[in-house]
Protein backbone atom coordinates (compact mmCIF):
# COMPACT_ATOMS: atom_id res chain seq x y z
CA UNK A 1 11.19 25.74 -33.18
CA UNK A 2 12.42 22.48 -34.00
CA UNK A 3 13.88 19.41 -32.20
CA UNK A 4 16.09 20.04 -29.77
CA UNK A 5 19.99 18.64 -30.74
CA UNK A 6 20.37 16.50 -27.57
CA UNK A 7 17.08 15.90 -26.01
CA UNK A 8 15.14 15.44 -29.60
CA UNK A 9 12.28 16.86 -28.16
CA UNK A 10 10.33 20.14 -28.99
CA UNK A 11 7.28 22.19 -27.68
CA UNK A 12 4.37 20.35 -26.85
CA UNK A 13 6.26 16.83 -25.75
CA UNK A 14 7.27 17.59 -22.47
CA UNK A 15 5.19 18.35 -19.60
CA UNK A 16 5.66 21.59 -16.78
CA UNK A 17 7.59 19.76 -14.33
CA UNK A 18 10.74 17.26 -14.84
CA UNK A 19 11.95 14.71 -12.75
CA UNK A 20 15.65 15.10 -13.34
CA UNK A 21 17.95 12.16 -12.34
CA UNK A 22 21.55 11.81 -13.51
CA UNK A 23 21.39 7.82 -14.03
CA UNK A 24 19.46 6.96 -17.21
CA UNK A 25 18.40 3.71 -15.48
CA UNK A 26 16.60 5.69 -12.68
CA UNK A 27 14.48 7.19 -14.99
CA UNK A 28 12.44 3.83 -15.47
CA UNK A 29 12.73 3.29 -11.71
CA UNK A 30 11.00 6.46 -11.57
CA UNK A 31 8.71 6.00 -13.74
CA UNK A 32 7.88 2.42 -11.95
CA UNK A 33 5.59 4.47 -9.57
CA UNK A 34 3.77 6.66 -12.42
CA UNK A 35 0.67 5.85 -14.41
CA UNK A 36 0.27 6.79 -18.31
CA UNK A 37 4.37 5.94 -19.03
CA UNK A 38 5.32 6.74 -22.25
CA UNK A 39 8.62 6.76 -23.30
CA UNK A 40 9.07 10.37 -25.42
CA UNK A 41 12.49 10.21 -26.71
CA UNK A 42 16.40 8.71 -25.83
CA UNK A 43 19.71 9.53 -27.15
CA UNK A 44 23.00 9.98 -25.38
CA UNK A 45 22.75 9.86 -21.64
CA UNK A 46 18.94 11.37 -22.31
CA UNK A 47 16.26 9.02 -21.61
CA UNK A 48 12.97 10.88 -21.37
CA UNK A 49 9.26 9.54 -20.22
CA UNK A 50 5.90 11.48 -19.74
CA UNK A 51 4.08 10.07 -17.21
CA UNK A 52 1.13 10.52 -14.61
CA UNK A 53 1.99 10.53 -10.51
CA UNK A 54 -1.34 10.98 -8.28
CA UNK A 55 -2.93 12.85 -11.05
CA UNK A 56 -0.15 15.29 -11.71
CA UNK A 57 1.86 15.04 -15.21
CA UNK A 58 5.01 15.10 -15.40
CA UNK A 59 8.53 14.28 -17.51
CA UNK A 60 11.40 12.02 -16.15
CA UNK A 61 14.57 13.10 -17.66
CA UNK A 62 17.99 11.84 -17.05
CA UNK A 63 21.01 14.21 -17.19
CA UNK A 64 24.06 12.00 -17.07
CA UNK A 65 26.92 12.77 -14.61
CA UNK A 66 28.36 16.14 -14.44
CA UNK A 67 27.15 19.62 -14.98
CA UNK A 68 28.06 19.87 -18.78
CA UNK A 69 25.38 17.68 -19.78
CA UNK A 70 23.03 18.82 -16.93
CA UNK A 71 23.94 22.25 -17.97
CA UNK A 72 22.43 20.55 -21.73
CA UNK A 73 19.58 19.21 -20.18
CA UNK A 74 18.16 22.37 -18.36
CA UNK A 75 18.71 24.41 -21.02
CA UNK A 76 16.86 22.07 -23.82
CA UNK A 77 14.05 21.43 -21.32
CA UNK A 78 13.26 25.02 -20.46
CA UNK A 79 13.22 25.95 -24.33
CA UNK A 80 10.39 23.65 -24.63
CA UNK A 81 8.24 24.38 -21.83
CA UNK A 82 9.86 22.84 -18.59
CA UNK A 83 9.20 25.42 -15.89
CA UNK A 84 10.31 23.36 -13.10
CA UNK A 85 13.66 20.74 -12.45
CA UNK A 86 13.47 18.66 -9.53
CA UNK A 87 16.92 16.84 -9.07
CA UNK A 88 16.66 12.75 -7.13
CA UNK A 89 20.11 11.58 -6.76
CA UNK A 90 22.67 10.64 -4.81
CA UNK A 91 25.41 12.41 -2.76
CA UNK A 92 28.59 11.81 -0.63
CA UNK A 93 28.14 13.25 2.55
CA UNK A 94 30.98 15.81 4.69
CA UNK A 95 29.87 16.08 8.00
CA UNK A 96 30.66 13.46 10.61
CA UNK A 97 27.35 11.73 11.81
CA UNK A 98 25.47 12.24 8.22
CA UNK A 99 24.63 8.34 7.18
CA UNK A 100 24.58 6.41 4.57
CA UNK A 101 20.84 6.72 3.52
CA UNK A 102 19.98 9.97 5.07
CA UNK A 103 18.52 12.65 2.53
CA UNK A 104 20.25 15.70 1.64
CA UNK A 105 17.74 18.58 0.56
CA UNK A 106 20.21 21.21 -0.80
CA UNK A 107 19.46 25.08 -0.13
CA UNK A 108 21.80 26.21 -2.51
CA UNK A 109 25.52 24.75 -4.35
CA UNK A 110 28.91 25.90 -4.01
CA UNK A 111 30.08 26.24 -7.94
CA UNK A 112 33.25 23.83 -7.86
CA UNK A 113 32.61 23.21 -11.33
CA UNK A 114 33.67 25.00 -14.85
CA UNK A 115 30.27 25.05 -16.08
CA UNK A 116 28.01 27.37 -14.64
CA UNK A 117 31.47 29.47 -14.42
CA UNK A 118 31.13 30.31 -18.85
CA UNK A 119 27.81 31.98 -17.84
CA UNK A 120 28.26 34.09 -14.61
CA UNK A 121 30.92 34.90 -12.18
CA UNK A 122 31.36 32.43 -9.58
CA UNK A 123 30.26 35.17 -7.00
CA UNK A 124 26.49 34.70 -8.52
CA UNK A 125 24.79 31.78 -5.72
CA UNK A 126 23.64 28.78 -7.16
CA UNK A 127 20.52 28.18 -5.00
CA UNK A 128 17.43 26.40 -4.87
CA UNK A 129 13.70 27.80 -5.66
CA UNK A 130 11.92 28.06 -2.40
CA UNK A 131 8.67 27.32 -3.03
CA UNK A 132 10.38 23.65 -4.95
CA UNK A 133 12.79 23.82 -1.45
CA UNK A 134 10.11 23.74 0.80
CA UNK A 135 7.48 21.17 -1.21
CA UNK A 136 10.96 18.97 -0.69
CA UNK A 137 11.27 19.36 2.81
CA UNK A 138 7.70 19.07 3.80
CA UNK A 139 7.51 15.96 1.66
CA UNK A 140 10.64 14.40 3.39
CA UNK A 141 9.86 15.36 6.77
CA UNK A 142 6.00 14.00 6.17
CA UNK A 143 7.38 10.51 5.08
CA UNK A 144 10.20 10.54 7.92
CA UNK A 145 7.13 11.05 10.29
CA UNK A 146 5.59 8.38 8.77
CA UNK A 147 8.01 5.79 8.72
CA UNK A 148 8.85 6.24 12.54
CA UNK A 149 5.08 5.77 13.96
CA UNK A 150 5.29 2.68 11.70
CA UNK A 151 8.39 1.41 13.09
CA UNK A 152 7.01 1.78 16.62
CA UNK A 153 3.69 0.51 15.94
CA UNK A 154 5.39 -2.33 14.39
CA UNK A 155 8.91 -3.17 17.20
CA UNK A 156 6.63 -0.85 19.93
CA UNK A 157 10.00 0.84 20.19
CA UNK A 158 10.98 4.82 20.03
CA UNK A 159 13.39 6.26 17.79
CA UNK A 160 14.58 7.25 14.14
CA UNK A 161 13.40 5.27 11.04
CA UNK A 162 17.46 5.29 10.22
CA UNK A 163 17.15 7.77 7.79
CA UNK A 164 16.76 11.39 8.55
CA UNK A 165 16.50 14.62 6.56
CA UNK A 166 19.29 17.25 6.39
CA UNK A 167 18.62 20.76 4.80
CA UNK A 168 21.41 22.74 3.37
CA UNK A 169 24.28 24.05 1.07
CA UNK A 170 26.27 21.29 -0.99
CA UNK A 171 29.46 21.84 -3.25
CA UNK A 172 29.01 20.40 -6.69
CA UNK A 173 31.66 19.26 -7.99
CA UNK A 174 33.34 18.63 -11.71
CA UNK A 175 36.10 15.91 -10.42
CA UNK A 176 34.98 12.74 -9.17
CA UNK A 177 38.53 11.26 -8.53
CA UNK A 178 40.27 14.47 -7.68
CA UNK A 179 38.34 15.19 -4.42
CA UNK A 180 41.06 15.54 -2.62
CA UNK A 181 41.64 15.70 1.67
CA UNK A 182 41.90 19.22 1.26
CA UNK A 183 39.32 19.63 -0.66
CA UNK A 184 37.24 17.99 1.45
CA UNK A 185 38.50 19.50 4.52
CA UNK A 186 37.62 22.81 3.15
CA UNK A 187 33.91 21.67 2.26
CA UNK A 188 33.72 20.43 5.92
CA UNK A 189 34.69 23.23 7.69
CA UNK A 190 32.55 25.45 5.33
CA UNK A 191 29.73 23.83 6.89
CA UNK A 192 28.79 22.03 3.25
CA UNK A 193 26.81 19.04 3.87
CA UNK A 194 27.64 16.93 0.97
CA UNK A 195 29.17 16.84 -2.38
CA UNK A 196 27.38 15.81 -5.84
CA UNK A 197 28.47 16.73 -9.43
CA UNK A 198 24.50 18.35 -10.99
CA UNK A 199 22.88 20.82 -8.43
CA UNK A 200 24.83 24.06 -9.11
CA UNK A 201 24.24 23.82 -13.25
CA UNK A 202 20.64 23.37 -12.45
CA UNK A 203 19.88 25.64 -9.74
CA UNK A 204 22.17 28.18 -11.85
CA UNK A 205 20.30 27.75 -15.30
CA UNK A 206 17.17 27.28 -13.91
CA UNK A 207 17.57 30.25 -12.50
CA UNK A 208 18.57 32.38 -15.43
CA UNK A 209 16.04 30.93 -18.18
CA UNK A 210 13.33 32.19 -15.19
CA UNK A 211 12.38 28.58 -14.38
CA UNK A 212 12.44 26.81 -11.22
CA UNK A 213 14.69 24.22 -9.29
CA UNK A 214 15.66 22.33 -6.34
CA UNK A 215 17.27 19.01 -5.64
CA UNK A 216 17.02 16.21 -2.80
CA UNK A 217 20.12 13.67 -2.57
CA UNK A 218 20.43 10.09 -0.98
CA UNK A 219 23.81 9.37 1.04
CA UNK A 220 25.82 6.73 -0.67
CA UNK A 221 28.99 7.45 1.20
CA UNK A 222 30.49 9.66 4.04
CA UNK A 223 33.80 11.46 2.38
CA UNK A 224 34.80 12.55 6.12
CA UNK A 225 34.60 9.43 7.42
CA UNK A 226 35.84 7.38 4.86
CA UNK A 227 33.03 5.45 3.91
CA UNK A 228 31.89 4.87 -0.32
CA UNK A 229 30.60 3.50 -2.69
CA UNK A 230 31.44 -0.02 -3.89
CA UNK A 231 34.15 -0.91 -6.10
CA UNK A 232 31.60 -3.00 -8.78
CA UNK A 233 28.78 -2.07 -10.61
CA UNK A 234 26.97 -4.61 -8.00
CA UNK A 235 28.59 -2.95 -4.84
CA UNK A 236 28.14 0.81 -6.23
CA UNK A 237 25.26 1.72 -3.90
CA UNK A 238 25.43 0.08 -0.34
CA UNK A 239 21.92 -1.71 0.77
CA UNK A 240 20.76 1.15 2.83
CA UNK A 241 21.17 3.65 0.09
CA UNK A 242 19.71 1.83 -2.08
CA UNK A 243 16.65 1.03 0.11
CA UNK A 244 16.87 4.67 0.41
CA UNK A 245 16.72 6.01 -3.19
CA UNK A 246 13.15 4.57 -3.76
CA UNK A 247 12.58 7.26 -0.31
CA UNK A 248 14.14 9.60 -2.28
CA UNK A 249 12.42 9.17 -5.47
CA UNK A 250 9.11 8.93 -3.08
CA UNK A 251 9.50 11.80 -1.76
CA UNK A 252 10.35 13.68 -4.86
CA UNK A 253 7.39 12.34 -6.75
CA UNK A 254 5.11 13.64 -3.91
CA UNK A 255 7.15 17.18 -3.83
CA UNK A 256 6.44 17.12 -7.48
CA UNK A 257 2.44 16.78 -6.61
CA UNK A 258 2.79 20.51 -4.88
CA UNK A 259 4.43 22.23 -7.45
């Protein structure tokens, strides 16, 4: 088998497990906590690194926005050897009382999106692997443990580190400016927690080429209660999602050591 089209990788270059962000840029972030970085190949919205986290290889791959080219990138990586996807992004919350910089660990995806809809009938769940679901949540839970004994050691007060860990089903979503208030009123009384344009293509495609997937989100924005992201490139994340992505990618990296 040769190269890949999009990708440009083939078997052999890529390790077992992918880190699978959708900005390009996050992928060096990423791969700011790893040992042994190499850079393996970059081309479109693909930017791909091998690297080394706590012993544990692994590939960072970034999938651009939308489920067409994550839809690209699960399918390439799986035909040379991926066998599990582990989605760190960012997500727009619909419940009332979610925060900015909370983490959303998604069970499973409403398909609100064309793409996964040219393979299977929309009645087929989009849902996460468990054993990948539950190396997320004990890693997230472990460091949200962790940050509050260090925030009352530290202020000798009692309380949340301001950033807690919600498990459950998103909607992903193919629209980014056409989410309308129905739309979102429909999510919200569903019981969806938040909505983010990757996790159904993944979960669905990992799912049919027999690999693994699952996905953990940071809140940039509350849709229900009217709260964003900025307006510049500067502004797009506020501080305390920001602060909270490195959590995110933290917590993915050690998810990624137990699976």
């Amino acid at each position: 088998m040769g190269k890949q089209p999009h990708l440009l990788v083939e078997d052999g270059d890529v390790n077992d497990l992918a880190i699978v962000p959708g900005d390009p840029g996050r992928v060096d972030r990423i791969a700011g906590h790893c040992e042994d970085v190499e850079t393996v190949a970059q081309n479109r919205e693909y930017k791909l690194v091998n690297a080394t986290y706590e012993g544990r290889p692994l590939t960072i791959c970034s999938t651009g926005i939308g489920s067409p080219s994550a839809a690209i990138a699960a399918e390439e990586l799986s035909a040379v050897g991926v066998e599990t996807l582990l989605r760190v992004g960012t997500t727009g919350a619909l419940q009332s009382g979610i925060e900015i910089g909370d983490m959303i660990v998604a069970t499973g995806a409403a398909k609100d999106e064309g793409t996964t809809k040219r393979y299977e009938s929309a009645t087929v769940p989009a849902v996460a692997d468990y054993d990948v679901l539950s190396a997320l949540v004990d890693a997230a839970e472990e460091k949200e443990e962790r940050a509050v004994e260090q925030r009352e050691t530290a202020k000798g007060a009692t309380g949340d580190a301001g950033s807690r860990v919600h498990v459950g089903p998103v909607a992903t979503d193919d629209a980014f400016y056409a989410e309308t208030d129905e739309y979102v009123r429909e999510w919200e009384q569903a019981g969806l927690l938040a909505v983010e344009m990757e996790a159904a293509a993944l979960f669905t495609l990992a799912r049919r080429n027999g690999i693994a997937a699952g996905a953990i989100c940071t809140v940039d924005g509350n849709l229900v209660e009217g709260t964003q992201k900025g307006e510049t490139d500067a502004e797009e994340l506020p501080e305390k999602a920001k602060n909270n992505v490195e959590r995110a990618i933290e917590i993915g990296l050690t998810a990624a050591t137990r699976c």
